[in-house]
Every structure is written in structure tokens, then in C-alpha cells.
Protein backbone atom coordinates (compact mmCIF):
# COMPACT_ATOMS: atom_id res chain seq x y z
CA UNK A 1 69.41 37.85 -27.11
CA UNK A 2 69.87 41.60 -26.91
CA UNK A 3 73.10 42.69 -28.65
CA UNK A 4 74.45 44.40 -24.99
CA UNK A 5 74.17 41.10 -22.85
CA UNK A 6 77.54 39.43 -24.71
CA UNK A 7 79.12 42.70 -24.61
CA UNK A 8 78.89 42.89 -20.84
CA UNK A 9 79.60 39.58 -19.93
CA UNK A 10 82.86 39.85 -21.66
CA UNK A 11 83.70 43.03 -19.51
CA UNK A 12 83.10 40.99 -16.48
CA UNK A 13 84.50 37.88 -17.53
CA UNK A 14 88.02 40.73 -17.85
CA UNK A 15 87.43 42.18 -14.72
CA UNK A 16 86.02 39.94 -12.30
CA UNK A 17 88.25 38.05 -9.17
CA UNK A 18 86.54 34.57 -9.63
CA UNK A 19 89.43 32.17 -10.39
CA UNK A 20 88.29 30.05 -13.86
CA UNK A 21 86.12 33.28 -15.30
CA UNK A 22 89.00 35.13 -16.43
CA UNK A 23 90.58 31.89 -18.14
CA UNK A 24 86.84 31.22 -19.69
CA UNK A 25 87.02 35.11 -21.37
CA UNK A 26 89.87 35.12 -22.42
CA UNK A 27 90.62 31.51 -23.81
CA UNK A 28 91.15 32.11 -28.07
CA UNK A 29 90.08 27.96 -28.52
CA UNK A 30 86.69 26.64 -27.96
CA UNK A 31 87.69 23.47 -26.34
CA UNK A 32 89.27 25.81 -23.92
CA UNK A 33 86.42 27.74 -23.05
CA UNK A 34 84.61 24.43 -22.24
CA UNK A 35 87.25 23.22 -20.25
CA UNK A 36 87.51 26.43 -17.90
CA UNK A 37 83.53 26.10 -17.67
CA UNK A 38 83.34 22.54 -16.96
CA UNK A 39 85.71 22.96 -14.21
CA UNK A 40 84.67 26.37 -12.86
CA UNK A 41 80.82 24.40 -12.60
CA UNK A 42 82.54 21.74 -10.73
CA UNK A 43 83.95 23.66 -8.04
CA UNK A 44 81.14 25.61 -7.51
CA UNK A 45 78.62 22.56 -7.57
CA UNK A 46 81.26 20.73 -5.02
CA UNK A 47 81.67 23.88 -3.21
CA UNK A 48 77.30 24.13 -2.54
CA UNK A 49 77.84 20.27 -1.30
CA UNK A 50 80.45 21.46 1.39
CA UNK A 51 78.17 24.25 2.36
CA UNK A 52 74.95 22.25 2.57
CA UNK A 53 77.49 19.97 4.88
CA UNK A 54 78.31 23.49 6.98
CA UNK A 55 74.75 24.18 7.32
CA UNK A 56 73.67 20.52 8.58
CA UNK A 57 76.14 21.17 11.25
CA UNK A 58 75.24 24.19 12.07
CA UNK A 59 71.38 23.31 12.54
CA UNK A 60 72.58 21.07 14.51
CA UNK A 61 73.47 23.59 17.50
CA UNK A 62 76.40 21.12 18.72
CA UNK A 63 77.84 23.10 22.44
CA UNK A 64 80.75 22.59 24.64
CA UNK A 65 80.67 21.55 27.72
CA UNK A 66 82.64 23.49 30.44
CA UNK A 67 83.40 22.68 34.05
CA UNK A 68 84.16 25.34 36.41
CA UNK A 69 84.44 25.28 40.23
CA UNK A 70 83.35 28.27 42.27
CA UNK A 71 83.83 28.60 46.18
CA UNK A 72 81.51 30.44 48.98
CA UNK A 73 78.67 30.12 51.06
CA UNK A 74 75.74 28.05 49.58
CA UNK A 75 72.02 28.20 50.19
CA UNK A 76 70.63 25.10 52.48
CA UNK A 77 68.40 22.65 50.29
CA UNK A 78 65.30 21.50 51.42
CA UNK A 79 64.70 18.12 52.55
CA UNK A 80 62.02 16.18 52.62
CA UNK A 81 60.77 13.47 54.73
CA UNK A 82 58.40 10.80 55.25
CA UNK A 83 57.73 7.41 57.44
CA UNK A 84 57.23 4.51 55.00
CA UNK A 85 54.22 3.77 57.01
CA UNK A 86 51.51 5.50 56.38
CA UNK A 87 49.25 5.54 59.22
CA UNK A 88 49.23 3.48 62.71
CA UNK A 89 48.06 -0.06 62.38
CA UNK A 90 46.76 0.29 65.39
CA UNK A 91 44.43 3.11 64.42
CA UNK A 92 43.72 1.45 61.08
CA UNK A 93 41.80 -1.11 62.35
CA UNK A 94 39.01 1.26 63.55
CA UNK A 95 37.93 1.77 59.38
CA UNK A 96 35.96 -1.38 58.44
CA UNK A 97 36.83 -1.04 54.95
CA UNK A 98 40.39 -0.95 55.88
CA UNK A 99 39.92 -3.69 57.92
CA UNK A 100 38.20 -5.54 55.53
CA UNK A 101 41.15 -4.98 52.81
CA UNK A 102 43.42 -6.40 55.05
CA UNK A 103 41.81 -9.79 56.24
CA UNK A 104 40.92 -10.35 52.43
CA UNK A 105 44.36 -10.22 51.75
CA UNK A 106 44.91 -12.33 54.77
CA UNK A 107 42.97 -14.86 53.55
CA UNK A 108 44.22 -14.27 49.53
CA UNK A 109 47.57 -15.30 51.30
CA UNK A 110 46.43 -17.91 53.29
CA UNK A 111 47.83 -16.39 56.65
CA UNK A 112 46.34 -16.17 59.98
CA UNK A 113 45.53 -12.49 60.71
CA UNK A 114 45.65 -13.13 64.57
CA UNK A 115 49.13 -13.38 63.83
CA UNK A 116 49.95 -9.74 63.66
CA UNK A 117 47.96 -9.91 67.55
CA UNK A 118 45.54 -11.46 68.92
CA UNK A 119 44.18 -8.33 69.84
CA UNK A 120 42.76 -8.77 66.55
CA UNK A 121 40.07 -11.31 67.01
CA UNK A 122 37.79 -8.32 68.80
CA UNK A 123 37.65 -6.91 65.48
CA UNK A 124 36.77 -10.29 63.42
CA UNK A 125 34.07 -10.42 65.85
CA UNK A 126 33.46 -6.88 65.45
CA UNK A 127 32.42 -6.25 61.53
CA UNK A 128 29.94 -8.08 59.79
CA UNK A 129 31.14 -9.79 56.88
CA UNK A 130 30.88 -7.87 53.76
CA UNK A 131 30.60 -8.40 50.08
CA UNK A 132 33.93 -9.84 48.82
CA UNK A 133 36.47 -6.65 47.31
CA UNK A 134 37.90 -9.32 44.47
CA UNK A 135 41.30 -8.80 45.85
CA UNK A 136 43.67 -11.13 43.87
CA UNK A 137 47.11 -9.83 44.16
CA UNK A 138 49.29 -7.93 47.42
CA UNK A 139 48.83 -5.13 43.94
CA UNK A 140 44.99 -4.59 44.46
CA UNK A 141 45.42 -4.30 47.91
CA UNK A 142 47.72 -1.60 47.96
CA UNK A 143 45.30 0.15 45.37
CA UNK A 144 42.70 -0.38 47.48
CA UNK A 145 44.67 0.65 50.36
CA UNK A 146 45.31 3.91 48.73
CA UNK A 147 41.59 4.71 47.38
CA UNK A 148 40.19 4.48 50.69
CA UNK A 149 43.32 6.23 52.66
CA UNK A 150 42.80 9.18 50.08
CA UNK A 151 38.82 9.32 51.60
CA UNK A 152 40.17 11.05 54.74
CA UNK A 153 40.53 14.40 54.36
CA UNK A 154 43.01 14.78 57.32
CA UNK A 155 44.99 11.77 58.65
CA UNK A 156 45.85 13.68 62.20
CA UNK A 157 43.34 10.37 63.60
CA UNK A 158 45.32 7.79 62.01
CA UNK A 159 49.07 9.01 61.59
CA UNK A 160 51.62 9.13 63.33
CA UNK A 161 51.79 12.02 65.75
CA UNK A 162 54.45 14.64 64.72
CA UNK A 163 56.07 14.52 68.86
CA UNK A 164 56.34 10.57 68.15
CA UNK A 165 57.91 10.72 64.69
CA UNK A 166 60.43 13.41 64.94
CA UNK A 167 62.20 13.13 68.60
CA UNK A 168 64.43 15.97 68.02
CA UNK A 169 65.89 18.26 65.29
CA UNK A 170 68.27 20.73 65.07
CA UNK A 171 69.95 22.87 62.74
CA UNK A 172 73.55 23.89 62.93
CA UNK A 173 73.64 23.02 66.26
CA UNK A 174 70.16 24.77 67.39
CA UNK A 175 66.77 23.44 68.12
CA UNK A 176 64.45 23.93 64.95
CA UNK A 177 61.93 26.57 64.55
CA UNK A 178 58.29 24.98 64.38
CA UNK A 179 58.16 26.85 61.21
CA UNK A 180 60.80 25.37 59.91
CA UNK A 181 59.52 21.83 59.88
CA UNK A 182 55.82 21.87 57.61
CA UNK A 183 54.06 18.80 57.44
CA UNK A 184 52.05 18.03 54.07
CA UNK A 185 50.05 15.14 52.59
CA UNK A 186 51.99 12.37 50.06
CA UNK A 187 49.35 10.32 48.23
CA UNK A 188 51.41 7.33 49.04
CA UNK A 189 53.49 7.91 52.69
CA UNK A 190 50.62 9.77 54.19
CA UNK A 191 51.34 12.71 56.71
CA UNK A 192 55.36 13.52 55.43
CA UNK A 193 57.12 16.96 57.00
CA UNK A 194 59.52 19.19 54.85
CA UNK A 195 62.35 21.37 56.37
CA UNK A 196 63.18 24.84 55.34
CA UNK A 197 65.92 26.78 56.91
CA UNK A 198 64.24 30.42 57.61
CA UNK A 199 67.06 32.31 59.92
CA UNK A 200 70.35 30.91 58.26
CA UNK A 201 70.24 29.77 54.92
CA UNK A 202 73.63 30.25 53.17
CA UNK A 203 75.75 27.62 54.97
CA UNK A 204 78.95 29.37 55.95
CA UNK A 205 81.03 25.62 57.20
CA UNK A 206 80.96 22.27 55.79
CA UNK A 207 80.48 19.58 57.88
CA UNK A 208 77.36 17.92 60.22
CA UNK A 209 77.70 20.32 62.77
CA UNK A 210 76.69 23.28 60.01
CA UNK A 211 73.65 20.88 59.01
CA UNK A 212 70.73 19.41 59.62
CA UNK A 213 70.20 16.76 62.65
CA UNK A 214 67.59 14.50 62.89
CA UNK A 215 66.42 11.89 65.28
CA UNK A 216 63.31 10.00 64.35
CA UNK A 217 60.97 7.01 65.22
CA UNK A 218 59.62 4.67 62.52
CA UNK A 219 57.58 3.11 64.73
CA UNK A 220 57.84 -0.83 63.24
CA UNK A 221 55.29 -1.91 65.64
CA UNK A 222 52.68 0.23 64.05
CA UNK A 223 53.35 -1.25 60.15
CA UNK A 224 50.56 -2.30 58.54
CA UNK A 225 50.75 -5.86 57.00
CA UNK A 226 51.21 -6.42 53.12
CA UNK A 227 51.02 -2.34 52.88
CA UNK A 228 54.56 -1.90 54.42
CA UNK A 229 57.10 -4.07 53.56
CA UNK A 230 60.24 -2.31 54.49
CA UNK A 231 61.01 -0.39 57.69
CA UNK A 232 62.42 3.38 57.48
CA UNK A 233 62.39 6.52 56.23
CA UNK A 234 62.32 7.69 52.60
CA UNK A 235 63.30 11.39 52.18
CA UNK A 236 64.06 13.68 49.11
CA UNK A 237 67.09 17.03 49.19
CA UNK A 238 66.08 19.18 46.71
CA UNK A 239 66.72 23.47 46.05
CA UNK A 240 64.13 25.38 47.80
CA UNK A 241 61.45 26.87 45.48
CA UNK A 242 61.32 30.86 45.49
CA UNK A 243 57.38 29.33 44.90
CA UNK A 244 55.51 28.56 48.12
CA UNK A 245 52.72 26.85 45.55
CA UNK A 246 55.33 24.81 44.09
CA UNK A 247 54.50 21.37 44.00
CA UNK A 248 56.09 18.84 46.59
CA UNK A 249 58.70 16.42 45.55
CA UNK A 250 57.42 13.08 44.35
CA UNK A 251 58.85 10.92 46.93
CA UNK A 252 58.04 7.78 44.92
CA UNK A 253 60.56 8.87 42.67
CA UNK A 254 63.00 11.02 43.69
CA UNK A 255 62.81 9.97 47.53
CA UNK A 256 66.36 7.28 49.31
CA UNK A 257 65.45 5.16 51.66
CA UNK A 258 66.90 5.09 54.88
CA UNK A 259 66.89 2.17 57.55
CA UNK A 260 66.13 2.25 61.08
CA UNK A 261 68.30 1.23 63.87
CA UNK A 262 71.29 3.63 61.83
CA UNK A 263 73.24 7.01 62.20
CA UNK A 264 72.74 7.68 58.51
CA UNK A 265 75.57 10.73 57.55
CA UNK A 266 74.37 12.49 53.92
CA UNK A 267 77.75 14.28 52.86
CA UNK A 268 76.61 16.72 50.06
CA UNK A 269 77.94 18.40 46.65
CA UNK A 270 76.81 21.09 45.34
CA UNK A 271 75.98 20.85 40.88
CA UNK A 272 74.66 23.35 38.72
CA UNK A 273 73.73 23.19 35.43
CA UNK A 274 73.36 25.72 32.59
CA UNK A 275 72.11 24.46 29.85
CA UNK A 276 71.33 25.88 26.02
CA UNK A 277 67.83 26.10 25.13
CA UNK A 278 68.82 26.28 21.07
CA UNK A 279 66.25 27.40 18.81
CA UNK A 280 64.53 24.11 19.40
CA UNK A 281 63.80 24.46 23.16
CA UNK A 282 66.11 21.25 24.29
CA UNK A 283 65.51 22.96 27.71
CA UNK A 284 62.85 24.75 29.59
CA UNK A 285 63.75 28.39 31.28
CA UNK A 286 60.20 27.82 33.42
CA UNK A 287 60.95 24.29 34.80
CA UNK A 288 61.08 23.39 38.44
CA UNK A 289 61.11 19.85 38.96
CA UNK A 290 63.11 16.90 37.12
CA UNK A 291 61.81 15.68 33.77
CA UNK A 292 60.76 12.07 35.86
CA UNK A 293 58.73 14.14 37.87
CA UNK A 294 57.16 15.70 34.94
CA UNK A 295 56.48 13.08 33.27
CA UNK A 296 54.71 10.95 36.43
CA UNK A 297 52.39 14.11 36.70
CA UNK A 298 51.85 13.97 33.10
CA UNK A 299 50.80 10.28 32.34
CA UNK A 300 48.94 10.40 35.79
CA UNK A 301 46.70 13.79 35.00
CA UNK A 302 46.40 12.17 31.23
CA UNK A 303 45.53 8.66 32.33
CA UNK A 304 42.84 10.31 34.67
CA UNK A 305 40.69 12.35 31.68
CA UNK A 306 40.95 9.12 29.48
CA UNK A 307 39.75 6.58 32.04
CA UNK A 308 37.61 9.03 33.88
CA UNK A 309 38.85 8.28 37.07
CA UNK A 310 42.17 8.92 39.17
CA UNK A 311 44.29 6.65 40.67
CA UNK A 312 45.70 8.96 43.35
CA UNK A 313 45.03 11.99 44.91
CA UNK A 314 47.08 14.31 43.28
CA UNK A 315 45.24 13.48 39.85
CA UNK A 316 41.75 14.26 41.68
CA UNK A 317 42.02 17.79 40.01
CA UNK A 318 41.49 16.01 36.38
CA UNK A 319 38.47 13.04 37.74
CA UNK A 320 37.28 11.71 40.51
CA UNK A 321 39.10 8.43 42.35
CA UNK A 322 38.44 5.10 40.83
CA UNK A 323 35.98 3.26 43.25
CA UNK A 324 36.66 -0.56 41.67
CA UNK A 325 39.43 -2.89 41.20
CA UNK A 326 38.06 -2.47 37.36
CA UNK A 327 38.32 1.07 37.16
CA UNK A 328 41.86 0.97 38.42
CA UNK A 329 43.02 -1.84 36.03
CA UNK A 330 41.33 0.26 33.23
CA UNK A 331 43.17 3.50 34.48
CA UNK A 332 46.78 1.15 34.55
CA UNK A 333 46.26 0.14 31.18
CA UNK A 334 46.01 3.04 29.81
CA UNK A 335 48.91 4.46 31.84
CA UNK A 336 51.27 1.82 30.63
CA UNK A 337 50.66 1.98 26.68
CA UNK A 338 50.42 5.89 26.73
CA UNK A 339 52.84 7.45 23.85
CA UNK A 340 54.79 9.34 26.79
CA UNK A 341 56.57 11.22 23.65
CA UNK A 342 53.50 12.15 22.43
CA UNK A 343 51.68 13.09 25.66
CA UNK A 344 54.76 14.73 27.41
CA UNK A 345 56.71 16.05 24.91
CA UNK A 346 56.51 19.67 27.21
CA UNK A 347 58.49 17.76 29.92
CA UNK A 348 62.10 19.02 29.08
CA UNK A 349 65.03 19.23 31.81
CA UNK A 350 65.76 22.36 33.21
CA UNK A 351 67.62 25.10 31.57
CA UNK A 352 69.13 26.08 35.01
CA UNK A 353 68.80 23.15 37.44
CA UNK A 354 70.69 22.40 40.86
CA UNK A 355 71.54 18.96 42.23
CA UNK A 356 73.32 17.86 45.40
CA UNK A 357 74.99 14.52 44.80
CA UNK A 358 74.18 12.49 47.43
CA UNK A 359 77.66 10.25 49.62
CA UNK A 360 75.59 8.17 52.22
CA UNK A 361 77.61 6.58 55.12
CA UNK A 362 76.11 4.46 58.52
CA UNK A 363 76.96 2.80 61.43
CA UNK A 364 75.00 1.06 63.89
CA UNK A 365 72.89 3.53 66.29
CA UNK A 366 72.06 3.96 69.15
CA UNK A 367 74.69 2.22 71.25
CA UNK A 368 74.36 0.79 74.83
CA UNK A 369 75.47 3.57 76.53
CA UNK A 370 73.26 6.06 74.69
CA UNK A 371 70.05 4.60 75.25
CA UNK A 372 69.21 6.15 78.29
CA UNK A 373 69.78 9.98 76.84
CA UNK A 374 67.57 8.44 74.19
CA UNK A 375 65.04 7.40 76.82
CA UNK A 376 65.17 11.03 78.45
CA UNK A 377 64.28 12.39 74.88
CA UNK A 378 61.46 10.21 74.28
CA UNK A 379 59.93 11.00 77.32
CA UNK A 380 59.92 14.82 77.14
CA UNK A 381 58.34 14.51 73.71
CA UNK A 382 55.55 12.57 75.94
CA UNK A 383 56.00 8.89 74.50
CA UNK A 384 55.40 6.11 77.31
CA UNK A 385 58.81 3.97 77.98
CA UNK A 386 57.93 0.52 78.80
CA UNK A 387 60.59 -1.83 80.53
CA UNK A 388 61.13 -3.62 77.36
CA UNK A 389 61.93 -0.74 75.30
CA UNK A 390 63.18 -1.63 71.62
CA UNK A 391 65.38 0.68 70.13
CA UNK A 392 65.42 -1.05 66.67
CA UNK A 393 62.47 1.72 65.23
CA UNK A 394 65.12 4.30 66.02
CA UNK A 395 67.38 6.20 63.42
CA UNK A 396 69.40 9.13 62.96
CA UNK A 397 70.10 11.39 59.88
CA UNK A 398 72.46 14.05 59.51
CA UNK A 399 72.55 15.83 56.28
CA UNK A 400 75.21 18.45 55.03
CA UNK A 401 77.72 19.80 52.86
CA UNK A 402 81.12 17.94 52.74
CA UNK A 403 82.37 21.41 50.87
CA UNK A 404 81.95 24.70 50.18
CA UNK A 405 82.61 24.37 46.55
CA UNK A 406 80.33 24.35 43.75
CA UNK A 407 80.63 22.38 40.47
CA UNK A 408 79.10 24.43 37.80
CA UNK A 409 78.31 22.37 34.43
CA UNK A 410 77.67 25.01 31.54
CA UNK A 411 76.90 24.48 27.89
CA UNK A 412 78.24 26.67 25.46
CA UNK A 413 77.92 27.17 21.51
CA UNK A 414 80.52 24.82 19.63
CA UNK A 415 79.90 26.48 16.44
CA UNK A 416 78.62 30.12 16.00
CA UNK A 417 77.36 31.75 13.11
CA UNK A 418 80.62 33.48 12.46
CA UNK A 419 81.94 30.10 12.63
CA UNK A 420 79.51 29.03 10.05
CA UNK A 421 80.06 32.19 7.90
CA UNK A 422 84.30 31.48 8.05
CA UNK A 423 83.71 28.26 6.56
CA UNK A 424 81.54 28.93 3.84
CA UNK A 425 84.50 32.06 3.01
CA UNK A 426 86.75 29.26 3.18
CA UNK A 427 85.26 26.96 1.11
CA UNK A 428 84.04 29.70 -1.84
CA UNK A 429 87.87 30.72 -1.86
CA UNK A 430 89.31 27.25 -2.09
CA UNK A 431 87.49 26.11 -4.40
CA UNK A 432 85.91 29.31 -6.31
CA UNK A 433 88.14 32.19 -5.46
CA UNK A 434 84.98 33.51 -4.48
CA UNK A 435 84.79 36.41 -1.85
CA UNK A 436 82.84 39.10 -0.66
CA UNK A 437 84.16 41.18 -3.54
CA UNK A 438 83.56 38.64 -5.80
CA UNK A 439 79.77 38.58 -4.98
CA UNK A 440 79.58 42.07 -5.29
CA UNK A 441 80.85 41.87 -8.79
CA UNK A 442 78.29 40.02 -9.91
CA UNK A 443 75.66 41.32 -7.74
CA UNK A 444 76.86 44.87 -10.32
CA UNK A 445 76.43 42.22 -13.25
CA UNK A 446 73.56 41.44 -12.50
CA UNK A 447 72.48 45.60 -12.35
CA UNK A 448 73.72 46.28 -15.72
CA UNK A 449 72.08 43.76 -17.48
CA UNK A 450 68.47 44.51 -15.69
CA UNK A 451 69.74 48.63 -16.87
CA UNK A 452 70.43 47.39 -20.00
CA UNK A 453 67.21 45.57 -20.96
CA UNK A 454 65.34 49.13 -19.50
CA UNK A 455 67.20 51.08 -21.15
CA UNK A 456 66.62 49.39 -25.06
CA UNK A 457 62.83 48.96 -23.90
CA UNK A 458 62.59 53.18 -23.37
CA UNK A 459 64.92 53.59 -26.96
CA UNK A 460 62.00 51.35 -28.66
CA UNK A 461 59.80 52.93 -27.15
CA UNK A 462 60.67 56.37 -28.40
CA UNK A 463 61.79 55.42 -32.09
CA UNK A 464 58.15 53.78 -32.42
CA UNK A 465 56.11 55.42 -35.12
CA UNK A 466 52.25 55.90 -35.47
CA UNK A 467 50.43 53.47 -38.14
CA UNK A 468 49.41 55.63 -40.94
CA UNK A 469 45.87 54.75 -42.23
């Protein structure tokens, strides 16, 4: 060991801060000098433990939650609606394969079909009988149902006219804008309308008479048999999307259902949420639609390229539709034992994300002495009253905000890096005496003895002599 190295550890071992050094230099027994070092090595080896601990936590990225309320006007969402039937019966029955879907499941079921009219026999007598479809369960029907429904590429033959649907709608207080009310396609509910405030859309007074009104006509009559179970109206509230190629909301999943023969009231409440990304991206800054939603789109598009077929229209982008019962049943398989963690690990909630809780309140609708305003409106939107009129297809919806306040639900960091910085101070001084100073003094220790080997290297190097032959 070069003769300087003892010499200027026992300098620093005199003038160094670090508790336990001093005592170590300047102990006159041995045993001493072993006891200062054993414990000095102790502190420091429990002191890396507690920062290891401190740096767990910190990877960690634990946050706050904080809860704020703000007040003010508030931008109109956009809802989303839909009859649960998805095209006339009545209109149905002109597609033979259609046709032919139902009376096999007629017959699957054992039940008369000339029980849902006996208008039907002209079409029994109609269509030649055709190669069995291997329907086995209401479940193959409604695929089936679906494959050929996505064949049309418009349903204005078979759905419900828009004038027959939607009897009247008006928004805080005034008729609606034709623009305002856009129909578009669900793979599932057929011909569905979305409404989009375009004049007023900050809502400046709580209460139904600042919202949206809506009188509609599910049309029970028209339900197609072991399609349609279930009589209504499914519809989705969701934020508008600055996006007009934004993808529509995934009624299946996100859409309430709503019964006819009601005056449905849908008192909202304003959330948002602000969420932390952390360094491992718990969020995404980029998403626009719930991580359900996500995922659905996901395992659908995936499910399509592996089977080579889709099973509904929206996947049609990735393969064509499944023609057979077999292709389906291969395409569900492979849908239901899909590693969703593996295949849509990129579906992540929102970073920044707005939902309206939903309060739902109804009464019975319409009343006696309201049918015959109900009556007048049916007739200007040129649907034929008979004598019998039913009113129990009719509903009414009114959506709005029960206040003007907004909960705001924001994440914040629970510990910093100055927090994890303090502790590790904190835990070098308990247990060490160790500070910034302290690391600088040996940081200087560390300098000399590097100087000090150069320097004895360059003195050898000039006191060498040449070999004399």
C-alpha cells in the first residue's frame, strides 16, 4: 500500500463530520477501533435498507386524491338514442332469409308462428322451403339475425321512420334543429339518432325546462319475435367529442334502458376526473371512450383477424362477416379465451375523463286527459290514429342537470422527489451523521488519494535511471 494512503485517511478520519469516524481515528485500543467500525458498518448497512425501503415507495408513484367543487355554466352532453327494435316486423317479413330465421326458430321452439298474425300464413305459402340454417338456440338466431341485418347497406326500407319514432323534441323549451338530431347505424339497434346541442351549449339553469325533451314511439306492435324481448328505449349521455370521426358510443355497453308507457326524468351531475399518468402510463392523455369500450373494440377487431371473419359490422374493417353458424361459434371461442391483458393492454382509462352520474325517476305517462294532445301530435307527424289507439308504445324522457356544480376528482403526487430526497437526509443523519457536507468530504478523499497515486507514479517516473550495458 503506498506509504501516503494511511497518512490521509488519518487526516480525514480527524476532520471529517461522520459520527463513528472520528471515534474510529482516534481510539488508542484496538478493540476500540473495531468496535467504532463494527457499529459505524451497521448503521450504514441498516441505513441502505431504509433507503432501498424509500425508493420502493417512491417507484411506487402513490397520489392523493382531492375533491373540489366548482360552480358555472356547463357544456350540454350528448345523448344517444336508440329503439330496442331494430327494424319493423312488418317490413321484415319481405327478406326470405329473415323470414326463414324466424319460422326456424318458430319451430326450434315449438310455437305456432301464425300466432304473432295470421297475416302470416301468406308468407308460409309464399317462400319455398329452404335448406335448414341449423338453428339450435334463441343465440344463433340472434347471430343470424344480425349477419343478414348487417347485408343492407341502408335500413331506411325496414326501420322505423324517424317522424314515427321521435314525435317531438325540444331543447330548453324550443323545437330542435334537424341538425341537431343525426341518425347513425348501431350494429345491434339498427337506425339509432344522437343529439347535439349546436345554438346553446353551456347550460345556464338546472332543471328539465333547461334540457332536453323527448317524446317517442317504440312501436311494440312492430317487435320482432325471439329478436326483441324487451320493449323501450336504450340510450347513452356522454361529453361531446371535439372529433366529428369519433366513434359512436357502444350502446350495448354503456347504453340504460328505458320503458315505454313512462315520463322517465334523468337528473344529472356533472364529474371530472384528472388523473396522473406516472412514468408508467396508468392513464392515457389520447383516450376518448371508457376502457369497456376499448376493450369490446379490441377483442372484437382481434377476434376478427384470428378467425377470419367478423361477427358484427363494426369489425368488417379487420374481415369479412361470418356467413355460418360455424364460423360464428369459431369467432366466439376465440373471443372468450382471448388474454384481454395481453391483447388490450393499450386500453387505459382516461387521463382527463367526464361523467354525468345518472338519478332516474318515472311515473306513469300519458294520462287520460293527455291523450288527445298526444293524438294531435301524432297526427301532424303523419301517423294514422285508429279508434283503438294504444298508448302503451309511448314514453317520455327528459334529461338535465339537477345543478350547476361540478365535482372535480384530481390526483395528485403523495410523495415527491424532494420528499424522497428529505428522507434519505433523514435517515443518513440518524443513523450516519451523514450530510451533504459529509459526502463532500469524502468525495475530497476520494481526490487526494487518486492525486496521490499520480503524483508517486510521475516521482518514479523521473528518478528512473537508464540500464547501463
Amino acid at each position: 500500500m503506498p506509504k501516503h494512503i494511511p497518512k490521509i485517511c488519518k487526516e480525514f478520519t480527524e476532520y471529517t463530520s461522520m459520527h463513528g469516524i472520528g471515534r474510529f481515528g482516534s481510539a488508542q485500543f484496538l478493540i476500540q477501533k473495531i468496535l467504532w467500525m463494527l457499529l459505524f458498518c451497521a448503521c450504514i448497512a441498516y441505513c441502505l435498507f431504509q433507503t432501498y425501503s424509500l425508493y420502493v415507495q417512491f417507484q411506487s408513484e402513490p397520489t392523493n386524491t382531492l375533491m373540489k367543487q366548482s360552480y358555472g355554466e356547463i357544456e350540454f352532453p350528448k345523448v344517444s338514442f336508440c329503439n330496442l327494435n331494430p327494424m319493423k316486423f312488418s317490413k321484415m317479413l319481405e327478406n326470405e332469409k329473415l323470414f326463414q330465421i324466424i319460422n326456424e326458430t318458430a319451430t326450434k321452439n315449438q310455437v305456432e308462428l301464425t300466432e304473432f298474425g295470421l297475416y302470416l300464413e301468406k308468407y308460409l305459402k309464399m317462400y319455398q322451403p329452404q335448406a335448414p340454417l341449423g338453428i339450435e338456440s334463441d343465440s344463433d338466431s340472434k347471430n343470424l339475425f344480425y349477419r343478414e341485418m348487417a347485408q343492407y347497406s341502408t335500413l331506411d326500407e325496414v326501420a322505423q321512420p324517424r317522424n314515427e319514432f321521435i314525435i317531438s323534441c325540444e331543447f330548453e323549451g324550443v323545437k330542435c334543429n334537424t341538425s341537431e338530431l343525426k341518425p347513425y347505424r348501431d350494429e345491434f339497434y339498427g337506425r339509432c339518432y344522437k343529439f347535439e346541442p349546436q345554438v346553446s351549449t353551456k347550460q345556464a339553469s338546472p332543471g328539465p325546462q333547461g334540457g332536453l325533451t323527448l317524446t317517442l314511439n317504440a312501436e311494440k306492435e312492430e317487435y320482432i319475435p325471439f329478436i326483441t324481448g324487451s320493449a323501450g328505449v336504450i340510450m347513452d349521455i356522454s361529453k361531446k367529442s371535439a372529433n366529428p370521426s369519433s366513434r359512436n358510443p357502444s350502446m350495448k355497453i354503456t347504453g340504460t334502458l328505458l320503458s315505454p308507457q313512462t315520463e322517465t326524468n334523468i337528473a344529472l351531475k356533472n364529474v371530472e376526473y384528472k388523473r396522473l399518468p406516472g412514468s408508467k402510463g396508468k392513464c392515457s392523455k389520447s383516450a376518448n371512450s371508457s376502457v369497456a369500450e376499448c376493450i369490446e373494440y379490441c377483442v372484437g377487431m382481434a377476434a376478427a383477424l384470428a378467425s377470419g371473419c367478423s361477427h358484427e359490422i363494426t369489425y368488417m374493417d379487420a374481415a369479412p362477416a361470418c356467413e355460418t353458424l360455424l364460423e360464428m361459434s369459431r369467432n366466439e371461442v376465440i373471443r372468450v379465451n382471448m388474454d384481454i391483458s395481453y391483447t388490450c393492454g393499450s386500453c387505459k382509462i382516461p387521463c382527463h375523463e367526464t361523467v354525468y352520474e345518472q338519478t332516474l325517476s318515472m311515473t306513469n305517462w300519458p294520462i287520460d286527459t293527455y291523450v288527445p294532445t298526444l293524438k294531435k301530435q301524432l297526427k301532424e307527424n303523419g301517423i294514422n290514429i285508429s279508434a283503438e289507439f294504444e298508448t302503451s308504445s309511448m314514453m317520455k324522457i327528459h334529461v338535465f342537470f339537477s345543478t350547476l356544480s361540478t365535482t372535480v376528482i384530481e390526483e395528485e403526487k403523495a410523495y415527491t422527489f424532494g420528499n424522497f430526497l428529505g428522507d434519505i437526509g433523514g435517515q443518513l443523519g440518524l443513523w450516519a451523521g451523514i450530510s451533504v457536507l459529509s459526502l463532500a468530504e469524502v468525495i475530497e478523499l476520494l481526490i487526494l488519494m487518486v492525486a496521490g497515486f499520480i503524483t508517486r507514479k510521475n516521482k518514479t517516473a523521473d528518478n528512473a535511471q537508464p540500464i547501463k550495458e
